[in-house]
PDB file of N, CA and C in Angstrom:
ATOM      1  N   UNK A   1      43.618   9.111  27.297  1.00  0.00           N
ATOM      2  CA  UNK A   1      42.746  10.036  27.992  1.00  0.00           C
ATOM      3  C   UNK A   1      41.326   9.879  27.450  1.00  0.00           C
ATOM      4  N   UNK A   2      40.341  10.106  28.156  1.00  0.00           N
ATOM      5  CA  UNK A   2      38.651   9.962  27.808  1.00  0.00           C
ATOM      6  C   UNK A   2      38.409  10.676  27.186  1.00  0.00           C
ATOM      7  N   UNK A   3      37.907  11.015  26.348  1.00  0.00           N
ATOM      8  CA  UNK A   3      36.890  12.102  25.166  1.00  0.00           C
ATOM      9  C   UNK A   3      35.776  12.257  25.832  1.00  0.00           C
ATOM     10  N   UNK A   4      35.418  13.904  25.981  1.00  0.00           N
ATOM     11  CA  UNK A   4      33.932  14.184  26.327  1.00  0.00           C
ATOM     12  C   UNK A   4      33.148  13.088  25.220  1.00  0.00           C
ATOM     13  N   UNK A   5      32.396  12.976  25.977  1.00  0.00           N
ATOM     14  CA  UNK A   5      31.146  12.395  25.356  1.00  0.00           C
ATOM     15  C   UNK A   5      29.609  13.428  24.544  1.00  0.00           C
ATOM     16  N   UNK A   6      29.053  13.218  23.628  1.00  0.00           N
ATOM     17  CA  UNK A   6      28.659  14.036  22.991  1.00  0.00           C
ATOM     18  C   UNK A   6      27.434  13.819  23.255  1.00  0.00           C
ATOM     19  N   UNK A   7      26.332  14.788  23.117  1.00  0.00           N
ATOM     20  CA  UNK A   7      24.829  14.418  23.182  1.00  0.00           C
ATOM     21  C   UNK A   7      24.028  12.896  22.750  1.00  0.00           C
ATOM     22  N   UNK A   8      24.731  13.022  21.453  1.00  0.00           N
ATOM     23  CA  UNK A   8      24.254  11.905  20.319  1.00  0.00           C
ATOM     24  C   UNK A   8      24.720  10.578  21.547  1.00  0.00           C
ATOM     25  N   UNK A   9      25.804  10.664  22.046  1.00  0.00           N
ATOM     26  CA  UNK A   9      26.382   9.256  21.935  1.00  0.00           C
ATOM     27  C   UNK A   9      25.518   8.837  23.681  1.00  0.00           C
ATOM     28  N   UNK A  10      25.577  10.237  24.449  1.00  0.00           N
ATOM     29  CA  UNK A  10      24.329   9.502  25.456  1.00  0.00           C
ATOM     30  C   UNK A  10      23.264   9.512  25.418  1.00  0.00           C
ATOM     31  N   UNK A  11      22.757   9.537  24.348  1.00  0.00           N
ATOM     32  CA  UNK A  11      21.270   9.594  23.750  1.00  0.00           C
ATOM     33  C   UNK A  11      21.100   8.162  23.878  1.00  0.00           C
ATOM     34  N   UNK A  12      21.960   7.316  23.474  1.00  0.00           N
ATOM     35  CA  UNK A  12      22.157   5.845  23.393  1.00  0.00           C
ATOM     36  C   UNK A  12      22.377   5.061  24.335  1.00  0.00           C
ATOM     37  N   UNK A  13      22.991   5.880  25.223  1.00  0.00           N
ATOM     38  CA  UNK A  13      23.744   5.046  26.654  1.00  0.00           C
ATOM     39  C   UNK A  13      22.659   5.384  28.311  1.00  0.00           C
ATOM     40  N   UNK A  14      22.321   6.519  27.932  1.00  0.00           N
ATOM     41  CA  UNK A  14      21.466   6.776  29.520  1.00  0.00           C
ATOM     42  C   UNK A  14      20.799   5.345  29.670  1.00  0.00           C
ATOM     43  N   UNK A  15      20.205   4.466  28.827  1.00  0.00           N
ATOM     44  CA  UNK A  15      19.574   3.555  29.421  1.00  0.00           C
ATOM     45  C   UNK A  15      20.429   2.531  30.052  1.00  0.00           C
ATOM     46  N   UNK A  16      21.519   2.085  28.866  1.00  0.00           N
ATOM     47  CA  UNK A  16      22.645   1.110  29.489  1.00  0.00           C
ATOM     48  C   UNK A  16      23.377   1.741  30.706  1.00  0.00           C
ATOM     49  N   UNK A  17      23.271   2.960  30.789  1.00  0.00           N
ATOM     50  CA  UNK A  17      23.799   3.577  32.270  1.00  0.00           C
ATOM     51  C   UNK A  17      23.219   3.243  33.261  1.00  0.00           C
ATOM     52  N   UNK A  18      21.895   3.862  33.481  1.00  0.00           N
ATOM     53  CA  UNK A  18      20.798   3.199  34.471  1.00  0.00           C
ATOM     54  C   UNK A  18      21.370   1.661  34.816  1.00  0.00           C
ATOM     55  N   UNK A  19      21.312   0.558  33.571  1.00  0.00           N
ATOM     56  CA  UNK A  19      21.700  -0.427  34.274  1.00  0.00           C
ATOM     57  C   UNK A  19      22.610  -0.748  34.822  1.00  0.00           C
ATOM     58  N   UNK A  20      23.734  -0.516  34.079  1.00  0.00           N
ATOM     59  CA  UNK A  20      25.147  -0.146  34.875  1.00  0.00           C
ATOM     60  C   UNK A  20      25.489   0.260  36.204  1.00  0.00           C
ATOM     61  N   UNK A  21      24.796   1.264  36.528  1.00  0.00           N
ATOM     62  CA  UNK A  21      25.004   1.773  37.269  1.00  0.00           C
ATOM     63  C   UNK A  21      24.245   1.456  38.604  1.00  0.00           C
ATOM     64  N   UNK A  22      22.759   0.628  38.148  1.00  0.00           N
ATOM     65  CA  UNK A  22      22.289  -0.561  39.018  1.00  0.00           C
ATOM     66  C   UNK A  22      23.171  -1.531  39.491  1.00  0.00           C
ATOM     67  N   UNK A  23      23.511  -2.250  39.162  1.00  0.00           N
ATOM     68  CA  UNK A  23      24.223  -3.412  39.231  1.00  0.00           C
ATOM     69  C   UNK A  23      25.954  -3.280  40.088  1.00  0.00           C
ATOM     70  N   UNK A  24      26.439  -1.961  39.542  1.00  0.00           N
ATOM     71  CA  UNK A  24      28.040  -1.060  39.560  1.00  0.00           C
ATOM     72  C   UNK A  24      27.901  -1.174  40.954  1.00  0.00           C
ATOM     73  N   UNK A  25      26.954   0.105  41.086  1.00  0.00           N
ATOM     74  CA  UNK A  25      27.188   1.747  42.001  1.00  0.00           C
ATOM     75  C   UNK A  25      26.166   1.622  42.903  1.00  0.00           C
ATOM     76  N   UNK A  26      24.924   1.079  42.614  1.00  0.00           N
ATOM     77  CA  UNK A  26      24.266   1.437  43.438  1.00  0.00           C
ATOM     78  C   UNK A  26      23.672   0.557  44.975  1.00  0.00           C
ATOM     79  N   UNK A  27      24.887  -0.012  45.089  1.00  0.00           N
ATOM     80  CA  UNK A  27      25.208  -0.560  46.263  1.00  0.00           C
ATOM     81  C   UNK A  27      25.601   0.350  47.312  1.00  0.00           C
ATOM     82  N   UNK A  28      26.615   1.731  46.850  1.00  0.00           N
ATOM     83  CA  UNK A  28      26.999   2.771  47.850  1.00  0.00           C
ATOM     84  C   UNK A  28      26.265   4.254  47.551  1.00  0.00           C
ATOM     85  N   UNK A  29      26.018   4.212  45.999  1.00  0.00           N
ATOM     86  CA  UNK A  29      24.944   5.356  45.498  1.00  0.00           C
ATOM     87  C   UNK A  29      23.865   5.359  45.586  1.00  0.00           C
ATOM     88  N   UNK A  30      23.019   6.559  45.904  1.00  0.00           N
ATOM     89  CA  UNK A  30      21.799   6.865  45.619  1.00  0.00           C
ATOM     90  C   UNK A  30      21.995   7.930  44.314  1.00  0.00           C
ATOM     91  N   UNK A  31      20.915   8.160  43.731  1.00  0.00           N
ATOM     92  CA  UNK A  31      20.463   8.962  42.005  1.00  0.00           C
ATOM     93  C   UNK A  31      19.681   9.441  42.663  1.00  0.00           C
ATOM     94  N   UNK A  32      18.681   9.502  43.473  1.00  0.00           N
ATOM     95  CA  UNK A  32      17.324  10.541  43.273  1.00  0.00           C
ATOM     96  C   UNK A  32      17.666  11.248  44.909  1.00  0.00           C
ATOM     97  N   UNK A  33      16.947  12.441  44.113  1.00  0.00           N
ATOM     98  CA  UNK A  33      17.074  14.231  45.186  1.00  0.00           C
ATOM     99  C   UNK A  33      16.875  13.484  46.501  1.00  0.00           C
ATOM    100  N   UNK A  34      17.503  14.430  47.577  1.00  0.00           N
ATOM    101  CA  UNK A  34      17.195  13.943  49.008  1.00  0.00           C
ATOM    102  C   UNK A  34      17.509  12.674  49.215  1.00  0.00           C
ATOM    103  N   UNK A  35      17.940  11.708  49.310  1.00  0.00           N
ATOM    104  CA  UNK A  35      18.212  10.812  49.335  1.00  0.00           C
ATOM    105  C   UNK A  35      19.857  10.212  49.615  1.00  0.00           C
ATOM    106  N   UNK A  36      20.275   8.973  50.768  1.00  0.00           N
ATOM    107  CA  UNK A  36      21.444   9.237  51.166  1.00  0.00           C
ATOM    108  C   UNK A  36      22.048   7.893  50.384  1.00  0.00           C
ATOM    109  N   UNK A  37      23.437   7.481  49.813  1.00  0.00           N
ATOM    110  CA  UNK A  37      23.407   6.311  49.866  1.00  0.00           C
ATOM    111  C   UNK A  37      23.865   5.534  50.929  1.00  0.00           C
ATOM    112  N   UNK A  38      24.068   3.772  51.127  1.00  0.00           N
ATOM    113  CA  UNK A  38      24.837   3.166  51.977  1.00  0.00           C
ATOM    114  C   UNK A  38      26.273   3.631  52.408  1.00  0.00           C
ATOM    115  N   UNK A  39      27.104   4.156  51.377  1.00  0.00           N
ATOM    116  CA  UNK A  39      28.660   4.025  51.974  1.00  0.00           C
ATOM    117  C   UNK A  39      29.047   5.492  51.323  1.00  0.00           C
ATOM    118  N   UNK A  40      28.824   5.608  49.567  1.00  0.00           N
ATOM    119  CA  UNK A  40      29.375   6.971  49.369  1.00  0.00           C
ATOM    120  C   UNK A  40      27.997   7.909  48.705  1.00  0.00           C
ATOM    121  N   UNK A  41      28.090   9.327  48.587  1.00  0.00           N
ATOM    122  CA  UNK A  41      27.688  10.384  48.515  1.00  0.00           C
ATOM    123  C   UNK A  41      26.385   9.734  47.713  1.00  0.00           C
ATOM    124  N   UNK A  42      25.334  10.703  47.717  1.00  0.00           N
ATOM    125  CA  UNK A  42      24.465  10.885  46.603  1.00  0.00           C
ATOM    126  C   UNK A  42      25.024  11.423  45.613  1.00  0.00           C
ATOM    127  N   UNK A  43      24.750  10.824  43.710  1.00  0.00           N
ATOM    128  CA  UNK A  43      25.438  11.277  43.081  1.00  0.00           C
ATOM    129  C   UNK A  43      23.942  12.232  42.363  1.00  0.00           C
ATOM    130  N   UNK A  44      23.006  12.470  42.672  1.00  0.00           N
ATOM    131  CA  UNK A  44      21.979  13.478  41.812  1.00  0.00           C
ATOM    132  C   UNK A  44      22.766  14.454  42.234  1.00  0.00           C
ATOM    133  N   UNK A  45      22.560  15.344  40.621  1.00  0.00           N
ATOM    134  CA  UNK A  45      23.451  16.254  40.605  1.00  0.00           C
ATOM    135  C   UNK A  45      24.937  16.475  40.615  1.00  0.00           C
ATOM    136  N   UNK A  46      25.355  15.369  40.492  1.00  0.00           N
ATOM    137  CA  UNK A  46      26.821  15.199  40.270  1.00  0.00           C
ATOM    138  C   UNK A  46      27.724  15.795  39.601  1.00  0.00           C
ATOM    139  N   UNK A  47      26.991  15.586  38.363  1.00  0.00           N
ATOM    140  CA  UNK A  47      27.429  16.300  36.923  1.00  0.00           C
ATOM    141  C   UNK A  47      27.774  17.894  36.751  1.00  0.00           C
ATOM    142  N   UNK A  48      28.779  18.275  37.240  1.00  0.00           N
ATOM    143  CA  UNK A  48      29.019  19.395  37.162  1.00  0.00           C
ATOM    144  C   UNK A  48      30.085  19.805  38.275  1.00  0.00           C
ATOM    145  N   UNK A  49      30.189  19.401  39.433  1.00  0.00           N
ATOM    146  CA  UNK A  49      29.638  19.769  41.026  1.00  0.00           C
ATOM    147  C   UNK A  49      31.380  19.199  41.200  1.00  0.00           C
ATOM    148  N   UNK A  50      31.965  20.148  42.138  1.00  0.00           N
ATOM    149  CA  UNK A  50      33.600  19.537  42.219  1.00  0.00           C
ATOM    150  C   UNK A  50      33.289  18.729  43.225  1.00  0.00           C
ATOM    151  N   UNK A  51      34.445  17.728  42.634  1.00  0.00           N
ATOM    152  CA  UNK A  51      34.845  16.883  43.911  1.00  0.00           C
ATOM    153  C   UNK A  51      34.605  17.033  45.216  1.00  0.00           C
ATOM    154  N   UNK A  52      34.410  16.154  46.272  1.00  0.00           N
ATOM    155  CA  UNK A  52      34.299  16.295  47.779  1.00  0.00           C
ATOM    156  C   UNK A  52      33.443  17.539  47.915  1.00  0.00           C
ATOM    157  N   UNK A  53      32.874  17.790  47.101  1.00  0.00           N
ATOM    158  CA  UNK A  53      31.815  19.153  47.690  1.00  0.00           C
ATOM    159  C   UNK A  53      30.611  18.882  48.114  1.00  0.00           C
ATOM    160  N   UNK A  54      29.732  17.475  48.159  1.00  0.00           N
ATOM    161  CA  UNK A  54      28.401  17.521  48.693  1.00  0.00           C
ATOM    162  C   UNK A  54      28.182  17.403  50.120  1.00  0.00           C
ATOM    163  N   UNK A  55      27.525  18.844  50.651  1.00  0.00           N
ATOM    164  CA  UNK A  55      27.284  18.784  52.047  1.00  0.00           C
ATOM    165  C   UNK A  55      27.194  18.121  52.691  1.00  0.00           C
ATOM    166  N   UNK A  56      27.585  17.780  54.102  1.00  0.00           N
ATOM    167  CA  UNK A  56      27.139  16.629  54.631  1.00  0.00           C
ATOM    168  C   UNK A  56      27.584  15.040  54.611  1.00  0.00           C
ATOM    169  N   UNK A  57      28.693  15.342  53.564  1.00  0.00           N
ATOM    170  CA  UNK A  57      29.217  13.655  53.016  1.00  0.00           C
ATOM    171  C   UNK A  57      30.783  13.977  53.659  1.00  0.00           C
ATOM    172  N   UNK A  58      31.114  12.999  54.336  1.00  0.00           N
ATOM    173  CA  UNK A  58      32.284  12.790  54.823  1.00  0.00           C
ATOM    174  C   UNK A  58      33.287  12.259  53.255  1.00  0.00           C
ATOM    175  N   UNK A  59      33.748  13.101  52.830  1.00  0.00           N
ATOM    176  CA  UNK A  59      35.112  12.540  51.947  1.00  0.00           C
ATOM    177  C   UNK A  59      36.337  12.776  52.479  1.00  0.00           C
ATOM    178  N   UNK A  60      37.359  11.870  51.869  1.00  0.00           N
ATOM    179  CA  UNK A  60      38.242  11.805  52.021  1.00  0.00           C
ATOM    180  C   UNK A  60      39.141  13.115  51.954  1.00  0.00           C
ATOM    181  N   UNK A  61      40.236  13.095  52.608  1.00  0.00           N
ATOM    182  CA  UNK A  61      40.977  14.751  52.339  1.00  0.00           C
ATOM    183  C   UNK A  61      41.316  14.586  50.857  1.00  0.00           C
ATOM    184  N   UNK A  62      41.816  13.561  50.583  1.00  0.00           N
ATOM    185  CA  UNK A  62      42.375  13.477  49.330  1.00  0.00           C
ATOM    186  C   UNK A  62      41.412  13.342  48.146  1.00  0.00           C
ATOM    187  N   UNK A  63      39.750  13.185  47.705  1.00  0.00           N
ATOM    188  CA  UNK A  63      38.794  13.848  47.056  1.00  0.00           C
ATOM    189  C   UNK A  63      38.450  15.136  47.243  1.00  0.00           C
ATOM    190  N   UNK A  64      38.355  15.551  48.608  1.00  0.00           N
ATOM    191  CA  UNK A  64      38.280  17.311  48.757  1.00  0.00           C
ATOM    192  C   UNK A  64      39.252  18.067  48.106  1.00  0.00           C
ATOM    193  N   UNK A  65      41.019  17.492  47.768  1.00  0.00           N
ATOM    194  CA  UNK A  65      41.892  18.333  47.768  1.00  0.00           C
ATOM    195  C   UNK A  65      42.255  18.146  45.900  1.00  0.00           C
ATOM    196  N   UNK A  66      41.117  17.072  45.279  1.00  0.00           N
ATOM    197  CA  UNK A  66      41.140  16.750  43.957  1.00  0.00           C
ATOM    198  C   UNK A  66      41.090  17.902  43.414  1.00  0.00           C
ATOM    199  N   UNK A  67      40.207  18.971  43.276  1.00  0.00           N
ATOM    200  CA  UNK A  67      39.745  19.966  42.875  1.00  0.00           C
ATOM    201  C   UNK A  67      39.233  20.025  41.130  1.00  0.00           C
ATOM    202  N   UNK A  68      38.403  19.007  40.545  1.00  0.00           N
ATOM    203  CA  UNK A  68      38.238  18.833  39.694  1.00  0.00           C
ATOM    204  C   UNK A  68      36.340  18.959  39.579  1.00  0.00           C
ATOM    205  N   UNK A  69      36.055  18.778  38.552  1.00  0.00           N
ATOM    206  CA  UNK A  69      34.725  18.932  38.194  1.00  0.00           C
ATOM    207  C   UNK A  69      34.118  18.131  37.776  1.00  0.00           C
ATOM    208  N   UNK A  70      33.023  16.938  38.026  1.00  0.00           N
ATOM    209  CA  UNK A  70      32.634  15.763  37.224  1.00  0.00           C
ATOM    210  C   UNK A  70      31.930  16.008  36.296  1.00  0.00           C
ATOM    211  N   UNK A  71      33.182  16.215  35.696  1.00  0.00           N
ATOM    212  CA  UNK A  71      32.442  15.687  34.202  1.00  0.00           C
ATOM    213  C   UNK A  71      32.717  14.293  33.277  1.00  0.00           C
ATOM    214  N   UNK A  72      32.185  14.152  32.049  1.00  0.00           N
ATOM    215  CA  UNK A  72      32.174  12.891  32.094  1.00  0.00           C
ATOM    216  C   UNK A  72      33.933  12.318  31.991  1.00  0.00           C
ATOM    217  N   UNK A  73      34.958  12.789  31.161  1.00  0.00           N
ATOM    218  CA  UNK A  73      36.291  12.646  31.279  1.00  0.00           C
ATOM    219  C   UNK A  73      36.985  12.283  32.601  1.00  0.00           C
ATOM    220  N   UNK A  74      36.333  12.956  33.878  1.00  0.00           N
ATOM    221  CA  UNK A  74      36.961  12.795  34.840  1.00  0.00           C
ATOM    222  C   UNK A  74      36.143  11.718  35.865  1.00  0.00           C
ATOM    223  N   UNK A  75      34.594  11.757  35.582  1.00  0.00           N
ATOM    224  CA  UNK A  75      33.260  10.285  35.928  1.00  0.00           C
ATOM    225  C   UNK A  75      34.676   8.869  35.115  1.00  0.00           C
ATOM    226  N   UNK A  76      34.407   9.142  34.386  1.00  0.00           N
ATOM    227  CA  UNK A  76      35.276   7.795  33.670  1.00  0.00           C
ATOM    228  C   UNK A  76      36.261   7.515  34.130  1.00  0.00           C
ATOM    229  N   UNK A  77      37.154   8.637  34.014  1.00  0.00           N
ATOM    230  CA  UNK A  77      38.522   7.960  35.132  1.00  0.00           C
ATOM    231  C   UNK A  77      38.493   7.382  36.348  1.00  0.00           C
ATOM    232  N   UNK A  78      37.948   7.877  37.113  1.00  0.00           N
ATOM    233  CA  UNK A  78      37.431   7.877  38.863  1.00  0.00           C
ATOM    234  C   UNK A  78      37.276   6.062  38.419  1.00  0.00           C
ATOM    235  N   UNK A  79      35.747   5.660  37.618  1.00  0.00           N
ATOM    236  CA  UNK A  79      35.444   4.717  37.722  1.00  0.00           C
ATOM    237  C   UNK A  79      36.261   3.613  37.078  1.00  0.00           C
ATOM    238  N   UNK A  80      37.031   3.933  36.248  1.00  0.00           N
ATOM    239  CA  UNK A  80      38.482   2.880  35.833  1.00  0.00           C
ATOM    240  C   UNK A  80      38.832   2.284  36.687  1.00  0.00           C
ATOM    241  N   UNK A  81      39.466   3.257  38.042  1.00  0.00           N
ATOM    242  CA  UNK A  81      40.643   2.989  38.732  1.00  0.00           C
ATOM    243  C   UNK A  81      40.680   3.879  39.903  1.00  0.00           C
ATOM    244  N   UNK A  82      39.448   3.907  40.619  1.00  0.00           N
ATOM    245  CA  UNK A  82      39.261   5.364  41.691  1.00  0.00           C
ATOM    246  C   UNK A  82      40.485   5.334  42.554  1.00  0.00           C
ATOM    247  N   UNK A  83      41.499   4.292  42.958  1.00  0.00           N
ATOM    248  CA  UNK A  83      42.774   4.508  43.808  1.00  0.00           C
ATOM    249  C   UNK A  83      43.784   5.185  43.011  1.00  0.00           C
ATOM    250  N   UNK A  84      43.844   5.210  41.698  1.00  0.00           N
ATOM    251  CA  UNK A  84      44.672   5.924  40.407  1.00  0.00           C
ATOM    252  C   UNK A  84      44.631   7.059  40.411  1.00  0.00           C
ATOM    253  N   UNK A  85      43.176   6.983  40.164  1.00  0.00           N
ATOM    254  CA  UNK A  85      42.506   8.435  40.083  1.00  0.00           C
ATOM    255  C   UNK A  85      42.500   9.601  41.235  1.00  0.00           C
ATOM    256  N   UNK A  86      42.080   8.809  42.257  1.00  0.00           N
ATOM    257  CA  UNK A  86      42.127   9.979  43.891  1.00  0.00           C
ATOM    258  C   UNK A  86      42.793   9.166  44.812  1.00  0.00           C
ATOM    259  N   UNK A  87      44.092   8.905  44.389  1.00  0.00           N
ATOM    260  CA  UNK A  87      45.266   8.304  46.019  1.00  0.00           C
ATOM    261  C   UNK A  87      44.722   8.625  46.831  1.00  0.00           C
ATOM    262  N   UNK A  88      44.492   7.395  47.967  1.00  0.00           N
ATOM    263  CA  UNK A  88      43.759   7.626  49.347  1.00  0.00           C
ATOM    264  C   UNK A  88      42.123   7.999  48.948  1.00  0.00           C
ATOM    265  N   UNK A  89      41.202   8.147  47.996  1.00  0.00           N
ATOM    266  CA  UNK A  89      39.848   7.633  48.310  1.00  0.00           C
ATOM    267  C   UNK A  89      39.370   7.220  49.281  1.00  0.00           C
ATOM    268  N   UNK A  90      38.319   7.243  49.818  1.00  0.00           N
ATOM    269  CA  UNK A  90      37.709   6.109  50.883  1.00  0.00           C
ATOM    270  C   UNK A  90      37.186   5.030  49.778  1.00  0.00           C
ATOM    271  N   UNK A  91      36.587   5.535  48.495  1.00  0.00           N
ATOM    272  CA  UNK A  91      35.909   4.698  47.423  1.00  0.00           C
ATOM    273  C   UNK A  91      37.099   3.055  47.215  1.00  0.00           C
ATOM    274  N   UNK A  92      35.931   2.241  47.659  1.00  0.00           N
ATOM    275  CA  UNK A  92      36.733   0.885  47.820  1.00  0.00           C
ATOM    276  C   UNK A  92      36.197   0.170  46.404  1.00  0.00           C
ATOM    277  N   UNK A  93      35.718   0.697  45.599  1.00  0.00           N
ATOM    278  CA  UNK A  93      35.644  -0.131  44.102  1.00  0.00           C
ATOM    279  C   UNK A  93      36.916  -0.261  43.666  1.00  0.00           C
ATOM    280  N   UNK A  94      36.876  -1.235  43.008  1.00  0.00           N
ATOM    281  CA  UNK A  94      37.975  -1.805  42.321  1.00  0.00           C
ATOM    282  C   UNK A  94      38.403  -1.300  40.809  1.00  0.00           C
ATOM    283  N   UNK A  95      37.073  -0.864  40.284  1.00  0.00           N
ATOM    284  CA  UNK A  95      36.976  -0.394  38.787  1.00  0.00           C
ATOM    285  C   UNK A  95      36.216  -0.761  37.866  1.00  0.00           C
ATOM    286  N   UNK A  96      35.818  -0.227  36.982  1.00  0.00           N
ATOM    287  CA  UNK A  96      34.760  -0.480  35.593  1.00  0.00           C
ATOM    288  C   UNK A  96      35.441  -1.271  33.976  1.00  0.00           C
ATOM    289  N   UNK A  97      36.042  -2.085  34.252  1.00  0.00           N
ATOM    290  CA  UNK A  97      36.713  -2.568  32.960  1.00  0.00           C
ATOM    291  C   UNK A  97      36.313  -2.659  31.302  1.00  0.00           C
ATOM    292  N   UNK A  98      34.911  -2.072  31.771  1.00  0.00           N
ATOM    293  CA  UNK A  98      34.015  -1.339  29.990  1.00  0.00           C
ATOM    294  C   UNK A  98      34.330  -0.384  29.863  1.00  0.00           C
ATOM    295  N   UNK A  99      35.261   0.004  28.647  1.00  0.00           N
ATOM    296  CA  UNK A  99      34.731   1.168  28.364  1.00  0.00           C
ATOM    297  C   UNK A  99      33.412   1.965  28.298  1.00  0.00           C
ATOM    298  N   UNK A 100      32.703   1.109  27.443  1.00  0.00           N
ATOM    299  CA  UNK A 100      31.426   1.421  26.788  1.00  0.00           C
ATOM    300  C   UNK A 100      30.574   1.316  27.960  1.00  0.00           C
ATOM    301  N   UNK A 101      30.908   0.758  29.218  1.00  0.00           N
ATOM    302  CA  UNK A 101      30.031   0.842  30.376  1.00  0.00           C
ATOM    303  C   UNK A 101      30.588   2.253  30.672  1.00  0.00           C
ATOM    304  N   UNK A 102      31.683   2.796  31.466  1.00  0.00           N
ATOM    305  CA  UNK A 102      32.113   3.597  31.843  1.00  0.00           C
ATOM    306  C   UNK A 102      31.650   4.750  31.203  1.00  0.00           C
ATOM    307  N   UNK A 103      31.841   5.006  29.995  1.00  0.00           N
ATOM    308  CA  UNK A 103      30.728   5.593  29.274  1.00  0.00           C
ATOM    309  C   UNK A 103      29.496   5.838  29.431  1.00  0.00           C
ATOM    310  N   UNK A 104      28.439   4.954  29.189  1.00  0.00           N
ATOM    311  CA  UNK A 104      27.164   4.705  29.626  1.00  0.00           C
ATOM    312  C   UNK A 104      26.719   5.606  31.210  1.00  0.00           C
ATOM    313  N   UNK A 105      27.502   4.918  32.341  1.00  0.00           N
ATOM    314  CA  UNK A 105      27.266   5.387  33.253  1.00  0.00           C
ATOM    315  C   UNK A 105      27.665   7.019  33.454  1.00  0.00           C
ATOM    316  N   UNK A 106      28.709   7.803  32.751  1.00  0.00           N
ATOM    317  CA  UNK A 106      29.065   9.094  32.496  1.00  0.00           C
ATOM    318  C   UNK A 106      27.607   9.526  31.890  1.00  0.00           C
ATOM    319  N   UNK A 107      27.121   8.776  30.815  1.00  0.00           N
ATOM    320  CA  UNK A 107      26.176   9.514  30.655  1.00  0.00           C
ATOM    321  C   UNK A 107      24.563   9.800  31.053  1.00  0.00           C
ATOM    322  N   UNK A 108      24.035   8.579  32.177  1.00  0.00           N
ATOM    323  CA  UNK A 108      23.447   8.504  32.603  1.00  0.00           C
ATOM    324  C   UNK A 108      23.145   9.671  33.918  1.00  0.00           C
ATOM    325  N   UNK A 109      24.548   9.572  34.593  1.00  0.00           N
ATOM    326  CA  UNK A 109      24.665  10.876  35.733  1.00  0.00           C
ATOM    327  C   UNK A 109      24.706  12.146  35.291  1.00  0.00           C
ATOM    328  N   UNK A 110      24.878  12.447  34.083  1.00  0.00           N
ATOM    329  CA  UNK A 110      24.866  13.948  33.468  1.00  0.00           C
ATOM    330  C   UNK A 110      23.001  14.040  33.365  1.00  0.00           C
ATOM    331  N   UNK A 111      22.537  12.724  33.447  1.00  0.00           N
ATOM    332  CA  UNK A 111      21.060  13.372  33.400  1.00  0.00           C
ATOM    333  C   UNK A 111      20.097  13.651  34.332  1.00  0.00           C
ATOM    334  N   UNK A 112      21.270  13.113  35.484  1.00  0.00           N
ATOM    335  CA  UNK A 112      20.476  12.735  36.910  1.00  0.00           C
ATOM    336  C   UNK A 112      20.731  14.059  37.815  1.00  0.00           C
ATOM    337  N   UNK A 113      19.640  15.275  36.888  1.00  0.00           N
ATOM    338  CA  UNK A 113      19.464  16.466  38.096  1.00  0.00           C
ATOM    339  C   UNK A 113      17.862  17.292  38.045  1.00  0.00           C
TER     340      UNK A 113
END
């Protein structure tokens, strides 16, 4: 199971997140306010915010019926193995095989509000 992640340790990672999460995510993500992405949700403001809850974004029944909270424990899982994680997703990634990325990017979106 993932360990919250602590201040200290994304003090270190928001930057390797940013890139990460360039390169990852942001093919279907957008990060900044107002803003839509290509395929899945805007994640500004993520960090906190349950599952399938951003207005306006078509999710899957089976992310709406997750009922969980992103935080970083549950950011990390999703991005492991998002078919593991939310059976039936629309999210067609395959997965994050870094830890220390998976990480990174958990802590990058906790800053993105």
């Amino acid at each position: 199971m993932a360990q919250a992640v602590s201040a200290a340790e994304c003090a270190t990672d928001t930057h390797r997140g940013a890139e990460v999460f360039a390169t990852e995510c942001s093919v279907c993500h957008a990060v900044t306010k107002g803003t839509t992405g290509m395929m899945g949700p805007n994640l500004f403001g993520v960090y906190g915010r349950k599952s399938g809850s951003l207005p306006g974004f078509s999710y899957s029944q089976a992310m709406r019926d997750k009922d969980v909270s992103w935080q970083a424990e549950n950011i990390t899982q999703l991005i492991t193995q998002p078919q593991a994680f939310v059976p039936g997703t629309y999210m067609p990634y395959m997965g994050l095989a870094s830890a220390d990325d998976r990480q990174a990017v958990a802590c990058f979106l906790k800053e993105q509000h």
